[in-house]
PDB file of N, CA and C in Angstrom:
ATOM      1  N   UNK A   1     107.760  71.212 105.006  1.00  0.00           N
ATOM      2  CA  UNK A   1     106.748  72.175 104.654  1.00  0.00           C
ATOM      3  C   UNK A   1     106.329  72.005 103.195  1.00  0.00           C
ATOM      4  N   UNK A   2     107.364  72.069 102.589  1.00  0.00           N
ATOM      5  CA  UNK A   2     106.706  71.593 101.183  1.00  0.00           C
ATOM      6  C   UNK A   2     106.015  70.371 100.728  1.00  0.00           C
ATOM      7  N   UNK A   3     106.434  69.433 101.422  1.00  0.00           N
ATOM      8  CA  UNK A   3     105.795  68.337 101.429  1.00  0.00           C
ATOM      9  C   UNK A   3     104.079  68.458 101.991  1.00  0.00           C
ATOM     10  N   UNK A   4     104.137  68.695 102.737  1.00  0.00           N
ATOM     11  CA  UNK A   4     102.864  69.294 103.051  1.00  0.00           C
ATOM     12  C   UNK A   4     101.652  70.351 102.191  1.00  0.00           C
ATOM     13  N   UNK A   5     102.478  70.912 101.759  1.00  0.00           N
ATOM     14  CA  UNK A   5     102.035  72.346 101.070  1.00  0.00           C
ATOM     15  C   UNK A   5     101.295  70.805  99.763  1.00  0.00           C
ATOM     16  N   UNK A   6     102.481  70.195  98.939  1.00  0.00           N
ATOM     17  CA  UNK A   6     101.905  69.359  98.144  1.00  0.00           C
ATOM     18  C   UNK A   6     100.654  68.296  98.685  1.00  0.00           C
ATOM     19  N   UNK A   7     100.491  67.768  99.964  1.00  0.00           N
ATOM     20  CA  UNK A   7     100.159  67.058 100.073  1.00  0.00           C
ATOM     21  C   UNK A   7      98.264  67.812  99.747  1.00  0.00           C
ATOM     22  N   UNK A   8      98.562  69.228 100.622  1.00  0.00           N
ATOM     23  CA  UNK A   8      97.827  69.877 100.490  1.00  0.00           C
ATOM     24  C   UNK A   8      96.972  70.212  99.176  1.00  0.00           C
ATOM     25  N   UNK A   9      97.638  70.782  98.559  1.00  0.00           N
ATOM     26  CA  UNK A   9      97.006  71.853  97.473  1.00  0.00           C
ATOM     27  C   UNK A   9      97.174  69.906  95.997  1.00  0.00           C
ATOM     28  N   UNK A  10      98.076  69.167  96.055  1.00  0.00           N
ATOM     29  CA  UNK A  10      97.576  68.247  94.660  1.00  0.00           C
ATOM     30  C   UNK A  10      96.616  66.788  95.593  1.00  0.00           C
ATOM     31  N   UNK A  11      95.556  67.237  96.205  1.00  0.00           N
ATOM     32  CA  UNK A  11      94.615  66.111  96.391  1.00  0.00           C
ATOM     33  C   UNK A  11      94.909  64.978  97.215  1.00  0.00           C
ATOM     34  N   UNK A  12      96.130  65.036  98.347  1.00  0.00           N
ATOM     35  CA  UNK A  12      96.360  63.778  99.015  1.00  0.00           C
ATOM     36  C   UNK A  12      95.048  63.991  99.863  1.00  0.00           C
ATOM     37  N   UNK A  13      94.749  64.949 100.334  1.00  0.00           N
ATOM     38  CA  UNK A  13      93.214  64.830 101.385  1.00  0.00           C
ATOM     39  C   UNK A  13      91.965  64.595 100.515  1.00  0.00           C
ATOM     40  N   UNK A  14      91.903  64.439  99.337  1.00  0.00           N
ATOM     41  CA  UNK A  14      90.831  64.483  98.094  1.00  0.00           C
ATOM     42  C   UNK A  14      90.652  63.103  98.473  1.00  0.00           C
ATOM     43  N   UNK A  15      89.823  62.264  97.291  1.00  0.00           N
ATOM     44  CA  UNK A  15      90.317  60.997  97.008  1.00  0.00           C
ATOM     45  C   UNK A  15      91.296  60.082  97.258  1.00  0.00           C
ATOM     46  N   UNK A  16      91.228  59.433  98.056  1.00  0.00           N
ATOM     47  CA  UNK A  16      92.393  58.620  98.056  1.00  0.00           C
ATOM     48  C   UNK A  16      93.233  59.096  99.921  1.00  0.00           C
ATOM     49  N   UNK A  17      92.534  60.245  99.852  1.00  0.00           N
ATOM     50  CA  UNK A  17      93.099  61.214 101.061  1.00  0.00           C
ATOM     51  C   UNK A  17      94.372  60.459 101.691  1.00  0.00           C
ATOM     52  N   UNK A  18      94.266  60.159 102.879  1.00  0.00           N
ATOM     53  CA  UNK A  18      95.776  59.147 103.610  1.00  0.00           C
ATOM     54  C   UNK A  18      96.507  58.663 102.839  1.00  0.00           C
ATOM     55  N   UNK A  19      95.674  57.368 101.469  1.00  0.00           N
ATOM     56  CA  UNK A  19      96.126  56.275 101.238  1.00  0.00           C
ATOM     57  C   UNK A  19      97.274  56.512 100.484  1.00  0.00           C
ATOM     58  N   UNK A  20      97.359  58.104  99.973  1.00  0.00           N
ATOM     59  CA  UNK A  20      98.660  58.272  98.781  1.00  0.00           C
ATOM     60  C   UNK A  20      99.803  59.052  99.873  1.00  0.00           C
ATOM     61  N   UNK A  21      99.865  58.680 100.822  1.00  0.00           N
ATOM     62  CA  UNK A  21     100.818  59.394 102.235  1.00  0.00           C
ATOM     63  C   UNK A  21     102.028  58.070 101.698  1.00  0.00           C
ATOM     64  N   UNK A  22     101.639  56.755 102.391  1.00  0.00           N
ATOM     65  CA  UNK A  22     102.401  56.057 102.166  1.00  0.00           C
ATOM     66  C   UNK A  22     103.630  56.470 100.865  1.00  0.00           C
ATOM     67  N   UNK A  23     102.923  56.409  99.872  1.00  0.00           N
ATOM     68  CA  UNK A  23     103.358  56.179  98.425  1.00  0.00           C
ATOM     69  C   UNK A  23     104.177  57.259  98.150  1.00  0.00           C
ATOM     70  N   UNK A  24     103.791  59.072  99.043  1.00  0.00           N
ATOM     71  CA  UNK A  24     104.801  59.819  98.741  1.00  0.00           C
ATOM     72  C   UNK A  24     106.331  58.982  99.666  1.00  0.00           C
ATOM     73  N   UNK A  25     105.815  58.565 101.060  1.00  0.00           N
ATOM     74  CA  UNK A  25     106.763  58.740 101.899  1.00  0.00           C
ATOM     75  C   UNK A  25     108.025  57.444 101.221  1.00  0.00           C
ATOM     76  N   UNK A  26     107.256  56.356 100.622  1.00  0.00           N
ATOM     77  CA  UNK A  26     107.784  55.163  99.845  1.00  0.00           C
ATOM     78  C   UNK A  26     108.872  55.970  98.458  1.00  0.00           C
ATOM     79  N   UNK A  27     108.502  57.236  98.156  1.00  0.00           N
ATOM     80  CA  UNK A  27     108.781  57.669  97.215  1.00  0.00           C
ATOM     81  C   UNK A  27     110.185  58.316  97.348  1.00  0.00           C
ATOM     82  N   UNK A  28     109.910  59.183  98.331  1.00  0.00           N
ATOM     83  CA  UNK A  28     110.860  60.158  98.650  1.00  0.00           C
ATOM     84  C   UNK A  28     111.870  59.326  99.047  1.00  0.00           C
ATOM     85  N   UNK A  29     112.112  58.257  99.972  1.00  0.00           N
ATOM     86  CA  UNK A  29     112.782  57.319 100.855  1.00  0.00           C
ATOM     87  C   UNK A  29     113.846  56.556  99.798  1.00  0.00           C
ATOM     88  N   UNK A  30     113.288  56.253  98.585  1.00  0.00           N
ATOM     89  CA  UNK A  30     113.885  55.538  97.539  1.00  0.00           C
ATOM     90  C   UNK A  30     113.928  56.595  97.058  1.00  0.00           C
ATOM     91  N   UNK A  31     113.471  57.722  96.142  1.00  0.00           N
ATOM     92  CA  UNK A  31     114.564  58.639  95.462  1.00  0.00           C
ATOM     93  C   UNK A  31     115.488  59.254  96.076  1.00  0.00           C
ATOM     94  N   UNK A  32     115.596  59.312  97.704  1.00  0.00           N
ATOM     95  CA  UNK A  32     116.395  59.531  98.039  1.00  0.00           C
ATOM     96  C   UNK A  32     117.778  58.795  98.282  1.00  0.00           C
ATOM     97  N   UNK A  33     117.102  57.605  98.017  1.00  0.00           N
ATOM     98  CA  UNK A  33     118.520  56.385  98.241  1.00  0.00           C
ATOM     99  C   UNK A  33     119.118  56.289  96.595  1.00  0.00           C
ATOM    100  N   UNK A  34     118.488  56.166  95.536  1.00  0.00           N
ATOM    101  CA  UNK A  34     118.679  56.402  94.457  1.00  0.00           C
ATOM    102  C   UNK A  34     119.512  57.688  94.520  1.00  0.00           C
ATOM    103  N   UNK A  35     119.489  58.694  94.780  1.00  0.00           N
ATOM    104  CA  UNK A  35     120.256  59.881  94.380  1.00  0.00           C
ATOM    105  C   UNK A  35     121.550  59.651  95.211  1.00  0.00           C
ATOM    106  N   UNK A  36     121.714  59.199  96.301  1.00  0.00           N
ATOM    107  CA  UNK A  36     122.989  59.174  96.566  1.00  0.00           C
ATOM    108  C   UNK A  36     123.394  58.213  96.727  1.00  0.00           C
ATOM    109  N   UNK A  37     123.119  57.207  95.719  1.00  0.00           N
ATOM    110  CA  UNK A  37     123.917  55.686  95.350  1.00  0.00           C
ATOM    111  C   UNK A  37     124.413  56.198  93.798  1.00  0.00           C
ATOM    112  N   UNK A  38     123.440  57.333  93.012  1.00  0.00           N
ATOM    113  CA  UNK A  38     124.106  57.680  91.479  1.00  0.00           C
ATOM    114  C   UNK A  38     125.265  58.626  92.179  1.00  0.00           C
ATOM    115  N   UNK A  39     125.210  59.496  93.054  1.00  0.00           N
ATOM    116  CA  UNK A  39     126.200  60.399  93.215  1.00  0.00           C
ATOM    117  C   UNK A  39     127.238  59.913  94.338  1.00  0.00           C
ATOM    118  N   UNK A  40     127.424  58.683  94.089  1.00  0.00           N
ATOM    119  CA  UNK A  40     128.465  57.785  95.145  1.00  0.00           C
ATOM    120  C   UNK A  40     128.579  57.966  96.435  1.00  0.00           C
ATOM    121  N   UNK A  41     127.649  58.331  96.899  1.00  0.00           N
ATOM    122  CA  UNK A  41     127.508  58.751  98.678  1.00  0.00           C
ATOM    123  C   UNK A  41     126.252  57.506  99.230  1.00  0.00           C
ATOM    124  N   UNK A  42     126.354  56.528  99.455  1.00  0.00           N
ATOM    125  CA  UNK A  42     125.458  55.655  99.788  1.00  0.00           C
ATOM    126  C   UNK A  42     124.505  56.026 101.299  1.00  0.00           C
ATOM    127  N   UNK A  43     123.577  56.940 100.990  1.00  0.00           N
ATOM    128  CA  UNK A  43     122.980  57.172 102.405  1.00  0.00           C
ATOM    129  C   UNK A  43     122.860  56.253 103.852  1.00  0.00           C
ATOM    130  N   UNK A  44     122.581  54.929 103.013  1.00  0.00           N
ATOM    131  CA  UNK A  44     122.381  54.126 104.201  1.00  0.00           C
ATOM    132  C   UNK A  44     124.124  53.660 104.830  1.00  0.00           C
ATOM    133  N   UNK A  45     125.197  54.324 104.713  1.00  0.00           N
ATOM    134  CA  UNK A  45     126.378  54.096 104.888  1.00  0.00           C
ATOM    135  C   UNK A  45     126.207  55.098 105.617  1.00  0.00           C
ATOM    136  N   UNK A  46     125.956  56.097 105.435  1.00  0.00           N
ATOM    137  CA  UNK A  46     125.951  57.091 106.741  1.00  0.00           C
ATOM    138  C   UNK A  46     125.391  56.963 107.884  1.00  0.00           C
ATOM    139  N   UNK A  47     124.160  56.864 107.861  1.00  0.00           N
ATOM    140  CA  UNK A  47     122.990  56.055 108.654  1.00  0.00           C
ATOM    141  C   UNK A  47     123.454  54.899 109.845  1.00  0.00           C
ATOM    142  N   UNK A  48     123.938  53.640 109.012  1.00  0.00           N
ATOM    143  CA  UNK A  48     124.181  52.654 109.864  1.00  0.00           C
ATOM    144  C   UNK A  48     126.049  52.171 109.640  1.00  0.00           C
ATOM    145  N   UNK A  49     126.840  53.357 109.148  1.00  0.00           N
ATOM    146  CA  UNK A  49     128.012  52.316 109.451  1.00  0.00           C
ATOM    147  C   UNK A  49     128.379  52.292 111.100  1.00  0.00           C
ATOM    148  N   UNK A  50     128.187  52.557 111.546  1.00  0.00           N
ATOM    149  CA  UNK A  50     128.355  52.635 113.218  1.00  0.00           C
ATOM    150  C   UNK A  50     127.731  50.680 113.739  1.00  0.00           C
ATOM    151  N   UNK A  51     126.838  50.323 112.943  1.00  0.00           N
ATOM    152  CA  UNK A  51     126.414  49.036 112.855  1.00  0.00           C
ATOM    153  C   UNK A  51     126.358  48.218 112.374  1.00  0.00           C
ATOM    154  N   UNK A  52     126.618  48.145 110.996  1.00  0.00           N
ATOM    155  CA  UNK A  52     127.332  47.277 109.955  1.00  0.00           C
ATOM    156  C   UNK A  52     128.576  47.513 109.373  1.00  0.00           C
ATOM    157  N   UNK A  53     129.438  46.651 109.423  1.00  0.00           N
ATOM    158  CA  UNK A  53     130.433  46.852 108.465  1.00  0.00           C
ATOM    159  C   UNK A  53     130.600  46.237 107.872  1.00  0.00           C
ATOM    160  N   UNK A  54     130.260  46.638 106.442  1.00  0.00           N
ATOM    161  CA  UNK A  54     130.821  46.215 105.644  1.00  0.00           C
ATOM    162  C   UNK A  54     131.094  46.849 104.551  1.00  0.00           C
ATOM    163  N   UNK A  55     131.570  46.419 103.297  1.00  0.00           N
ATOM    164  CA  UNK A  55     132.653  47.436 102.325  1.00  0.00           C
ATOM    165  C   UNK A  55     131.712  48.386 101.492  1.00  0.00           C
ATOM    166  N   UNK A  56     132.557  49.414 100.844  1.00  0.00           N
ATOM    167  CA  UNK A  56     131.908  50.356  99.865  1.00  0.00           C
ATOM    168  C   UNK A  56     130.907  49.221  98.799  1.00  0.00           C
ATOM    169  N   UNK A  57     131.232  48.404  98.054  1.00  0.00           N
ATOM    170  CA  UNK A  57     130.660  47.487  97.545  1.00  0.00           C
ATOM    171  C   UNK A  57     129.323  46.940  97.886  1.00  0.00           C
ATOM    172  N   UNK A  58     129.473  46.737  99.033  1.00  0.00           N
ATOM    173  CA  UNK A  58     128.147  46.245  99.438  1.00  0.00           C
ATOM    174  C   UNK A  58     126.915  47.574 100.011  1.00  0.00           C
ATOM    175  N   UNK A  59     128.336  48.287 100.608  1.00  0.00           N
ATOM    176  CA  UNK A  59     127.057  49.420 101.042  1.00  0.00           C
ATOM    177  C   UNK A  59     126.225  50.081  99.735  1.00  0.00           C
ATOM    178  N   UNK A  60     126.984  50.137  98.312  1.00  0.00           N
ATOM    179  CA  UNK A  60     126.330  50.457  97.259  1.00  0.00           C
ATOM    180  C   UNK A  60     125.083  49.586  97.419  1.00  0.00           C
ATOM    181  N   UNK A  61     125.478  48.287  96.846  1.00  0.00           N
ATOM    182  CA  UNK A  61     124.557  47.055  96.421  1.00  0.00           C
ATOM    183  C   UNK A  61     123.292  47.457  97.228  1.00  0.00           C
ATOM    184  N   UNK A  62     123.677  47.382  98.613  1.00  0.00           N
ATOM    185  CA  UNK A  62     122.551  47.387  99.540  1.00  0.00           C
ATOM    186  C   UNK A  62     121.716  48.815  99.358  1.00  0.00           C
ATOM    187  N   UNK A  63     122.231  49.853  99.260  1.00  0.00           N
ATOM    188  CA  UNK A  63     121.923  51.058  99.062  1.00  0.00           C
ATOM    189  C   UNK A  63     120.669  50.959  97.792  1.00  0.00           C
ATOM    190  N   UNK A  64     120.781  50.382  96.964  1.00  0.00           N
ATOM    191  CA  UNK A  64     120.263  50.056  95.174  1.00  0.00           C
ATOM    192  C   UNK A  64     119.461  49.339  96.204  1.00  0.00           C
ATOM    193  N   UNK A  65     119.078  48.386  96.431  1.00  0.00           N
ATOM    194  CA  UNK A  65     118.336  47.142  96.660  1.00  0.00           C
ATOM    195  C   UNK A  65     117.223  47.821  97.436  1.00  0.00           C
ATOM    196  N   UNK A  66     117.677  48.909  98.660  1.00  0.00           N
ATOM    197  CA  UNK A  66     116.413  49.195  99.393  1.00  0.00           C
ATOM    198  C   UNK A  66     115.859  50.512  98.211  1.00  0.00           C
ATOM    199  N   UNK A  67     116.712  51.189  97.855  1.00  0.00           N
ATOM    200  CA  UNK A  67     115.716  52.029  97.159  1.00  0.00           C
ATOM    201  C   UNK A  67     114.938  51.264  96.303  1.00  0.00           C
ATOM    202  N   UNK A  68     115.298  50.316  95.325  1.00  0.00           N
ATOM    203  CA  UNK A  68     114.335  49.836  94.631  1.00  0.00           C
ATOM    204  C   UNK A  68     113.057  49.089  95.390  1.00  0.00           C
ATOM    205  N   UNK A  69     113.557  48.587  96.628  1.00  0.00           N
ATOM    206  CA  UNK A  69     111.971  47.986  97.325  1.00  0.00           C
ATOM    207  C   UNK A  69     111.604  49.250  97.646  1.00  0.00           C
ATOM    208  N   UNK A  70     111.663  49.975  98.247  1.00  0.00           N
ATOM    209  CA  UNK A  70     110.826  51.282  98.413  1.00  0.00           C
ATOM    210  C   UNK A  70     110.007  51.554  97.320  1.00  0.00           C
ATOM    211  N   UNK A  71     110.617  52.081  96.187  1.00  0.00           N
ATOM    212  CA  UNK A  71     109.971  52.346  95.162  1.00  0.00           C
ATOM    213  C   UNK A  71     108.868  51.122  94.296  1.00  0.00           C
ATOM    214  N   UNK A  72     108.862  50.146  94.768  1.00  0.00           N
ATOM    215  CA  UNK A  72     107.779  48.822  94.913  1.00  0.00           C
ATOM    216  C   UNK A  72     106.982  49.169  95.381  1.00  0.00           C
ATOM    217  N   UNK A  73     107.164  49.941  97.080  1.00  0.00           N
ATOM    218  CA  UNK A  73     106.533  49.311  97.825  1.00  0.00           C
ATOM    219  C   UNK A  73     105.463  50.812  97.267  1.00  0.00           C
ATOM    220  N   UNK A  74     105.905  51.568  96.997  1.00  0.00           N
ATOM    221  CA  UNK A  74     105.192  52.933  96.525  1.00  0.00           C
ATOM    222  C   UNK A  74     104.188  52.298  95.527  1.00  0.00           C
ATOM    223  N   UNK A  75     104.872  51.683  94.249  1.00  0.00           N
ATOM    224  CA  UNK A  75     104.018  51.310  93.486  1.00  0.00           C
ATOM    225  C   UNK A  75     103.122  50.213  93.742  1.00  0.00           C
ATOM    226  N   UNK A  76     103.280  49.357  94.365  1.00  0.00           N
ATOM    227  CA  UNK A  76     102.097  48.119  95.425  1.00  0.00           C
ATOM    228  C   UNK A  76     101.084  49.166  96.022  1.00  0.00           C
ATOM    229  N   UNK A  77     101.383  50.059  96.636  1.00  0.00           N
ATOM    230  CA  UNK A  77     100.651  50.993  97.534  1.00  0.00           C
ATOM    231  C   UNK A  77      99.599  52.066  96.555  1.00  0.00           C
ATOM    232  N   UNK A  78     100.053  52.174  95.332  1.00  0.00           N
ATOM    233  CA  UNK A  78      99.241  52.733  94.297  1.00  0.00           C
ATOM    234  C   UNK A  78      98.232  51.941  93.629  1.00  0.00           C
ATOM    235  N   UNK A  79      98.903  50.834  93.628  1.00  0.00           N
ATOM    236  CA  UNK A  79      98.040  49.636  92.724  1.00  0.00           C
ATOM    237  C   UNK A  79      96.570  49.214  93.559  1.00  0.00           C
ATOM    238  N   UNK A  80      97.475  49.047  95.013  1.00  0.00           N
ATOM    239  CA  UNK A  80      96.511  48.399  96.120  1.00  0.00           C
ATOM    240  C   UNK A  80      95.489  49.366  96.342  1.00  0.00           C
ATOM    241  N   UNK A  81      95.591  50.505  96.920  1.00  0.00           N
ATOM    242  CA  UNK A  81      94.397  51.698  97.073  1.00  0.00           C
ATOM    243  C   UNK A  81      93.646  51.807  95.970  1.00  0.00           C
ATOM    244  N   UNK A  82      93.692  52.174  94.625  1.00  0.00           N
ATOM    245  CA  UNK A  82      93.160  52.122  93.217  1.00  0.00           C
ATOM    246  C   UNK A  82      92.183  51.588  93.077  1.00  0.00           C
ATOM    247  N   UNK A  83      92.593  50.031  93.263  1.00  0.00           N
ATOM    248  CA  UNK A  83      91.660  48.904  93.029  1.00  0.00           C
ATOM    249  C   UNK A  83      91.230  47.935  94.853  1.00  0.00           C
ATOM    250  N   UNK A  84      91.574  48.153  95.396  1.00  0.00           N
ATOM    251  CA  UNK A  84      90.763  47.206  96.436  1.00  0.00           C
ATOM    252  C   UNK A  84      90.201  48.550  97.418  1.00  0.00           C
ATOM    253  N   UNK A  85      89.441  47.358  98.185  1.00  0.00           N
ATOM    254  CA  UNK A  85      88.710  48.672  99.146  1.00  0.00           C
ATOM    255  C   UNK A  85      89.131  48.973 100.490  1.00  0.00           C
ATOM    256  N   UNK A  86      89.015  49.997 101.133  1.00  0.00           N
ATOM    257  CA  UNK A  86      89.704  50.527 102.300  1.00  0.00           C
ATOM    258  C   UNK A  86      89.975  49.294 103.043  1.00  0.00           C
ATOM    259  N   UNK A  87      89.485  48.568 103.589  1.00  0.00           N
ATOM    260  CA  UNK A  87      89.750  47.261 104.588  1.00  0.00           C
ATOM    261  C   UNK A  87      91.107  46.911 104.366  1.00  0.00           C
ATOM    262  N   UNK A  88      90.791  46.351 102.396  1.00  0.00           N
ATOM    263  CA  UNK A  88      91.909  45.499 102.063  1.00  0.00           C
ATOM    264  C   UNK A  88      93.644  46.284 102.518  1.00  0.00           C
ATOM    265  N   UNK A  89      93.046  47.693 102.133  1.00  0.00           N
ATOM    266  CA  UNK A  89      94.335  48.507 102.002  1.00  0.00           C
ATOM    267  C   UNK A  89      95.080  48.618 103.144  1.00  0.00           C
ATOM    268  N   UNK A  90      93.886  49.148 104.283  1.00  0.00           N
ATOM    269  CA  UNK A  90      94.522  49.216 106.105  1.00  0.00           C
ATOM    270  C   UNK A  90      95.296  47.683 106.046  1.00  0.00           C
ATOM    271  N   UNK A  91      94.907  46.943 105.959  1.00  0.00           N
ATOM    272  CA  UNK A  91      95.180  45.076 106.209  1.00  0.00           C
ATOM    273  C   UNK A  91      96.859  45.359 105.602  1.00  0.00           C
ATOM    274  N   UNK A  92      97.033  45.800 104.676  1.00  0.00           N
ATOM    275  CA  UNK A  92      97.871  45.287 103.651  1.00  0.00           C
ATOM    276  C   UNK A  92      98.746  46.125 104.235  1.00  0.00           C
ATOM    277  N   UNK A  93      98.234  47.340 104.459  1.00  0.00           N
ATOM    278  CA  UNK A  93      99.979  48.465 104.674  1.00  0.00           C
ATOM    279  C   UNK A  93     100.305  47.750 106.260  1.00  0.00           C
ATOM    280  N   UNK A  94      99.137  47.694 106.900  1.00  0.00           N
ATOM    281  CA  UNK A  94      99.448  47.667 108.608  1.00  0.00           C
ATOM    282  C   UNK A  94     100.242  46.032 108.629  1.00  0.00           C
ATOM    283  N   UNK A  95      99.977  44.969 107.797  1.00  0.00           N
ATOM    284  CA  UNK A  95     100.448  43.436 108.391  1.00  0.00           C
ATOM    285  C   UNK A  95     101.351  43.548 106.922  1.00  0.00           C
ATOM    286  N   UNK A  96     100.504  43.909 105.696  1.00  0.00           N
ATOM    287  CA  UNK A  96     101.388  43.204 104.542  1.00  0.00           C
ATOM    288  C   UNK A  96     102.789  43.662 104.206  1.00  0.00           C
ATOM    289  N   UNK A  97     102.558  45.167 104.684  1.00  0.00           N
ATOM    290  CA  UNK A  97     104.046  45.911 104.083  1.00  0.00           C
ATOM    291  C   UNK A  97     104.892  45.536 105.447  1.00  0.00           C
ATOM    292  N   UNK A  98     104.736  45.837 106.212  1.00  0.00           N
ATOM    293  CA  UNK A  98     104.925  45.220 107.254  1.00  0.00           C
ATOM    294  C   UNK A  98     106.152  43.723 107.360  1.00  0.00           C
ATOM    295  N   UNK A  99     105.456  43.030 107.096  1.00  0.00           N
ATOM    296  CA  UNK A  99     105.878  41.848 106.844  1.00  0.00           C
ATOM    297  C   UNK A  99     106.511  41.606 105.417  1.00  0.00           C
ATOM    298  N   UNK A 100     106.157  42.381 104.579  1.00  0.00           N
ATOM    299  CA  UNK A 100     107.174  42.131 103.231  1.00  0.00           C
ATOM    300  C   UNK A 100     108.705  42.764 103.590  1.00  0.00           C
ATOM    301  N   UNK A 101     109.000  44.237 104.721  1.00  0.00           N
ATOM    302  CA  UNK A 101     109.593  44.926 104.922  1.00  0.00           C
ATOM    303  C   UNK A 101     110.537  43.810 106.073  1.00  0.00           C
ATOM    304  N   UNK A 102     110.134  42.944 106.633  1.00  0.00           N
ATOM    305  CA  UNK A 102     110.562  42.182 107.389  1.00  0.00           C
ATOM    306  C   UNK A 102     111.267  40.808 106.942  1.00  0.00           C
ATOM    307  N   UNK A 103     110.748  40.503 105.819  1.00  0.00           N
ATOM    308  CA  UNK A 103     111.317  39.526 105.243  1.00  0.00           C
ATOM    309  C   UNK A 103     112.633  40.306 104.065  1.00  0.00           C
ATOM    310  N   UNK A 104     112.495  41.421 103.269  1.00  0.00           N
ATOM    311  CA  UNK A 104     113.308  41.737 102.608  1.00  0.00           C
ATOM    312  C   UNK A 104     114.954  41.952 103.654  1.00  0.00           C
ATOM    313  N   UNK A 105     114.013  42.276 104.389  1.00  0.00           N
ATOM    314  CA  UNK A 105     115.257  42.808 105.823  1.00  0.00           C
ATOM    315  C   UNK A 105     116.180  41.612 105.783  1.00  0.00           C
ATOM    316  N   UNK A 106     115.552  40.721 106.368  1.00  0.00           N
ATOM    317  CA  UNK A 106     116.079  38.997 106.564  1.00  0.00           C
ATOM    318  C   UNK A 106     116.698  38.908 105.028  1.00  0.00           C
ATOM    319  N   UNK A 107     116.526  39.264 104.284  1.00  0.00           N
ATOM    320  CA  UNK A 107     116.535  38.511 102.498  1.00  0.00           C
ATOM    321  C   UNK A 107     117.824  39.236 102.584  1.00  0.00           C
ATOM    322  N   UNK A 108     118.580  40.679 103.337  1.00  0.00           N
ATOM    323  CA  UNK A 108     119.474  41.125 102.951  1.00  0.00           C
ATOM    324  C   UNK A 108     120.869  40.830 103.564  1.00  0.00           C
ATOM    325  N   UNK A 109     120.724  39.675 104.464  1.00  0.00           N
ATOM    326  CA  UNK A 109     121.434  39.149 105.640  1.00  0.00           C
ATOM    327  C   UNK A 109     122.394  38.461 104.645  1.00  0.00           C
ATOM    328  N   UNK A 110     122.615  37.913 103.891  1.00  0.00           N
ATOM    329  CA  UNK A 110     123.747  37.497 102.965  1.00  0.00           C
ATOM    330  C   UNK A 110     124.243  38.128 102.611  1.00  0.00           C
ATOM    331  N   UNK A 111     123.856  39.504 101.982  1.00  0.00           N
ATOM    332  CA  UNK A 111     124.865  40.202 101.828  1.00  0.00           C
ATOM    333  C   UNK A 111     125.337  40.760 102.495  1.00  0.00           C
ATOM    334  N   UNK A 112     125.269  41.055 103.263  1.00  0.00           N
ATOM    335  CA  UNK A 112     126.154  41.418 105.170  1.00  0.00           C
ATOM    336  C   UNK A 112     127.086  40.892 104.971  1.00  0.00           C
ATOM    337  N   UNK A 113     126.624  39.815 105.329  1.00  0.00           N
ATOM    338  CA  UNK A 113     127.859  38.345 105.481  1.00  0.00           C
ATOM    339  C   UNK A 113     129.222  38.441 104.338  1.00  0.00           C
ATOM    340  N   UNK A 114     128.429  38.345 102.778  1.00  0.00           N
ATOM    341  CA  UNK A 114     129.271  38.484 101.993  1.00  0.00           C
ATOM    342  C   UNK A 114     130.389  39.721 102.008  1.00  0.00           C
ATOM    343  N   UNK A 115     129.895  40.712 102.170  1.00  0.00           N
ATOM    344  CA  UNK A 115     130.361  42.258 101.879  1.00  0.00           C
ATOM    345  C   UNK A 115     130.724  42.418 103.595  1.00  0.00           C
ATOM    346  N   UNK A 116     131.035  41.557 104.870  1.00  0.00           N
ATOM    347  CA  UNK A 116     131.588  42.305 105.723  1.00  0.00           C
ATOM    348  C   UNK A 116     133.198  42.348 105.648  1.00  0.00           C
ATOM    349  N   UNK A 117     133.290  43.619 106.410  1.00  0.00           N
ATOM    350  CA  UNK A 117     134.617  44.291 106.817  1.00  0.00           C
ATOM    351  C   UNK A 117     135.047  44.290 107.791  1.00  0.00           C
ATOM    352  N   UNK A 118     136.598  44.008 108.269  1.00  0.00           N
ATOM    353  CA  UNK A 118     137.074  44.200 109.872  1.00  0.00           C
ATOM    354  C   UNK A 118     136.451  45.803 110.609  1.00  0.00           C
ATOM    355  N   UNK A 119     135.924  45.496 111.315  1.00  0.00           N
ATOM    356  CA  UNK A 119     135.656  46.929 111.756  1.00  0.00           C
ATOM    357  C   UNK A 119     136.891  47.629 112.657  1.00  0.00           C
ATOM    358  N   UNK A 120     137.428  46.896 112.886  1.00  0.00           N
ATOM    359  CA  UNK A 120     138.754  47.368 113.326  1.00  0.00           C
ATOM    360  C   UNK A 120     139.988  47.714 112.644  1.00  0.00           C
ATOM    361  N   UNK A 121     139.654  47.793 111.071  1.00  0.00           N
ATOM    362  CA  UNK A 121     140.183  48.645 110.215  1.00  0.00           C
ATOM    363  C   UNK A 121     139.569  49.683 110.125  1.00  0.00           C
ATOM    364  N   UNK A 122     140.187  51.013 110.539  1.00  0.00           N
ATOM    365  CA  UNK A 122     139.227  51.900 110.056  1.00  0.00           C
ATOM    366  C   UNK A 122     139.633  52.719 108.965  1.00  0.00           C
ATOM    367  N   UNK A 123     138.425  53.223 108.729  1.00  0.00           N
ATOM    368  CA  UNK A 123     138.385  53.695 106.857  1.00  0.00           C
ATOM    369  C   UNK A 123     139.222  55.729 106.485  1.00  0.00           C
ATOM    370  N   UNK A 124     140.123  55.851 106.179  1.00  0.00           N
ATOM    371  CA  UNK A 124     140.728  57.485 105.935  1.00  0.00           C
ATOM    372  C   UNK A 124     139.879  57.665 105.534  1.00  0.00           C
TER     373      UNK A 124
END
């Protein structure tokens, strides 16, 4: 609701209307991974240890790594709407983020590897 209420009343339907949706949702997604990688609770450890295992170490690392592409992808998404024109922008969120989000994915597969854990240890 609040999110809304903002989206409302500071101009996401103004100028720019949709195109700054992304950039909150890019926003929130990474300050939210940011806040509980500073306060040692790695969100995405909650999320997916049922599917990855691997150690506190890495779930940090990994935790840092997507918030900071998020928060990219927020600021790409500010840069891109600003200056190019609607076409470019639909093109870019629908194939480009898309596909940047797909390759970072793949880009994080080493550290899996590096940072896995017996999952048949389980954690007190």
């Amino acid at each position: 609701m609040a999110i809304r209420h903002l989206c409302r009343h500071r101009g996401v339907h103004g100028r720019g209307g949709g195109r700054r949706r992304p950039t909150i949702v890019y926003t929130l997604f990474g300050g939210a991974l940011l806040g509980g990688y500073f306060l040692d609770k790695p969100l995405l450890e909650i999320v997916f240890d049922s599917v990855f295992h691997i150690t506190e170490e890495g779930w940090r690392k990994l935790t840092l790594r997507w918030a900071l592409f998020f928060l990219l992808l927020a600021v790409l998404n500010e840069v891109i709407w600003r200056t190019q024109s609607t076409d470019f922008w639909v093109k870019s969120k629908v194939i480009g983020f898309t596909a940047l989000t797909l390759v970072f994915a793949a880009l994080q597969v080493p550290l899996l590897i590096k940072y896995a854990s017996d999952p048949t240890l389980e954690k007190d």
